[in-house]
Protein backbone atom coordinates (compact mmCIF):
# COMPACT_ATOMS: atom_id res chain seq x y z
CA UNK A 1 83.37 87.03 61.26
CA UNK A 2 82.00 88.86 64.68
CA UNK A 3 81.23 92.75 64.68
CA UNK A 4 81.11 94.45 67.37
CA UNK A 5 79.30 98.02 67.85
CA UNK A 6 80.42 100.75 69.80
CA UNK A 7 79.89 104.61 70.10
CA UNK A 8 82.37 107.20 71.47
CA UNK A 9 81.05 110.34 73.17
CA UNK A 10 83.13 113.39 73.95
CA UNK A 11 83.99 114.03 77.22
CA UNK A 12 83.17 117.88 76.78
CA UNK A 13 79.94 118.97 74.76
CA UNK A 14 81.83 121.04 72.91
CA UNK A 15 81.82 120.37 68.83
CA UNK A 16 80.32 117.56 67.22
CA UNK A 17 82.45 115.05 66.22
CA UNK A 18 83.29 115.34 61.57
CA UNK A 19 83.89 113.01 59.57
CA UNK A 20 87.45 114.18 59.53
CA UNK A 21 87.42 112.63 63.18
CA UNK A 22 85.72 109.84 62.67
CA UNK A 23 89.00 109.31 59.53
CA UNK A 24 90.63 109.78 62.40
CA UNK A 25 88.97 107.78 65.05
CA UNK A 26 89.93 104.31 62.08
CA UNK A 27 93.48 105.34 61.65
CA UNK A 28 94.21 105.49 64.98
CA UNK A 29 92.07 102.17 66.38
CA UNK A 30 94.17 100.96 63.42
CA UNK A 31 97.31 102.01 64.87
CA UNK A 32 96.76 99.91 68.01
CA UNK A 33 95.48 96.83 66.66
CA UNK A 34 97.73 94.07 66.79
CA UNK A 35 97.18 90.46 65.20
CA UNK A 36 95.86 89.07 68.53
CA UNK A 37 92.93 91.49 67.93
CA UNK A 38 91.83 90.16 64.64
CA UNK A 39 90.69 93.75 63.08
CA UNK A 40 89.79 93.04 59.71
CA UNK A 41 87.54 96.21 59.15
CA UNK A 42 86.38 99.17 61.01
CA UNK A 43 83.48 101.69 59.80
CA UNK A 44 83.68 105.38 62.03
CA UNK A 45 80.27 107.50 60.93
CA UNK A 46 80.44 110.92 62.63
CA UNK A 47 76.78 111.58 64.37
CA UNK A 48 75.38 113.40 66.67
CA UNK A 49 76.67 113.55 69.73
CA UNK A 50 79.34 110.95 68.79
CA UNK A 51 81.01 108.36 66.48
CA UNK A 52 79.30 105.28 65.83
CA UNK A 53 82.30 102.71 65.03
CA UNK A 54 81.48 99.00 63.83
CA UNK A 55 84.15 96.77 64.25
CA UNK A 56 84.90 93.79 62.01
CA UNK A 57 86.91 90.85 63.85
CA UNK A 58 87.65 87.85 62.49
CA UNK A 59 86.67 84.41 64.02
CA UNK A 60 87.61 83.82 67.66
CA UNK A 61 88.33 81.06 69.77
CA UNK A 62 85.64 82.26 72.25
CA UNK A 63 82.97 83.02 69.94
CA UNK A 64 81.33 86.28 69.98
CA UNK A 65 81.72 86.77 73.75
CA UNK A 66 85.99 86.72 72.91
CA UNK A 67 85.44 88.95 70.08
CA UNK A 68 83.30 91.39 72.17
CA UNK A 69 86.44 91.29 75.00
CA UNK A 70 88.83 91.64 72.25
CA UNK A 71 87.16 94.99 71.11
CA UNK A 72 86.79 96.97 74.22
CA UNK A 73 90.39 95.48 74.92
CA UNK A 74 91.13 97.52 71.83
CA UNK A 75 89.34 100.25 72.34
CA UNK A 76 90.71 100.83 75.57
CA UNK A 77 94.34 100.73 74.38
CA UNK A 78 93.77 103.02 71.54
CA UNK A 79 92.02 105.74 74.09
CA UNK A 80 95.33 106.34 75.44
CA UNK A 81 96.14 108.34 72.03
CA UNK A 82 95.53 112.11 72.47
CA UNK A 83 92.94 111.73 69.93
CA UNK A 84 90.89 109.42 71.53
CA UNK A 85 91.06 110.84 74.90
CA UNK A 86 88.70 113.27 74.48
CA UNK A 87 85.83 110.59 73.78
CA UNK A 88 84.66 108.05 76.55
CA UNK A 89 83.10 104.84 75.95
CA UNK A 90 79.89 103.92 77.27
CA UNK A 91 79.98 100.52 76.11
CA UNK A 92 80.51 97.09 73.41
CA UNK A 93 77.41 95.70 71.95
CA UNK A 94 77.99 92.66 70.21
């Protein structure tokens, strides 16, 4: 198994993010994952300034580079739902 770490931050400093969004923030990376991407947990933790989300994958091909590509590949696609449009992504750390 790889993880993968990421944070969202919101575009706008408006609220902080709740744990209802972070709820929200799973379902919806869940939503969007497809077998290729080999999800097999996700933890969302509302903080401050963001949502810390660490990303469970199962074993890849290409190691934990492939699993690292496989994540922001995912996170990416799920950003397109209004939800997650309001967050960027600064970056993967495997």
């Amino acid at each position: 198994m790889y993880v993968a770490l990421a944070r969202l931050e919101p575009a706008v400093t408006a609220d902080q993010p709740t744990n209802a969004d972070a709820q929200l923030v799973h379902d919806v990376l869940w939503a969007h994952a497809t077998p290729a991407d080999r999800l097999e947990h996700v933890r969302a933790r509302a903080e401050a300034g963001g949502i810390d989300l660490t990303l469970f994958l199962g074993r890849a091909v290409g190691g934990q580079e492939q699993a690292k590509a496989q994540s922001e590949d995912l996170l990416r696609r799920a950003r397109h739902a209004t939800a997650l449009s309001l967050y960027g992504i600064p970056g993967i750390y495997s």
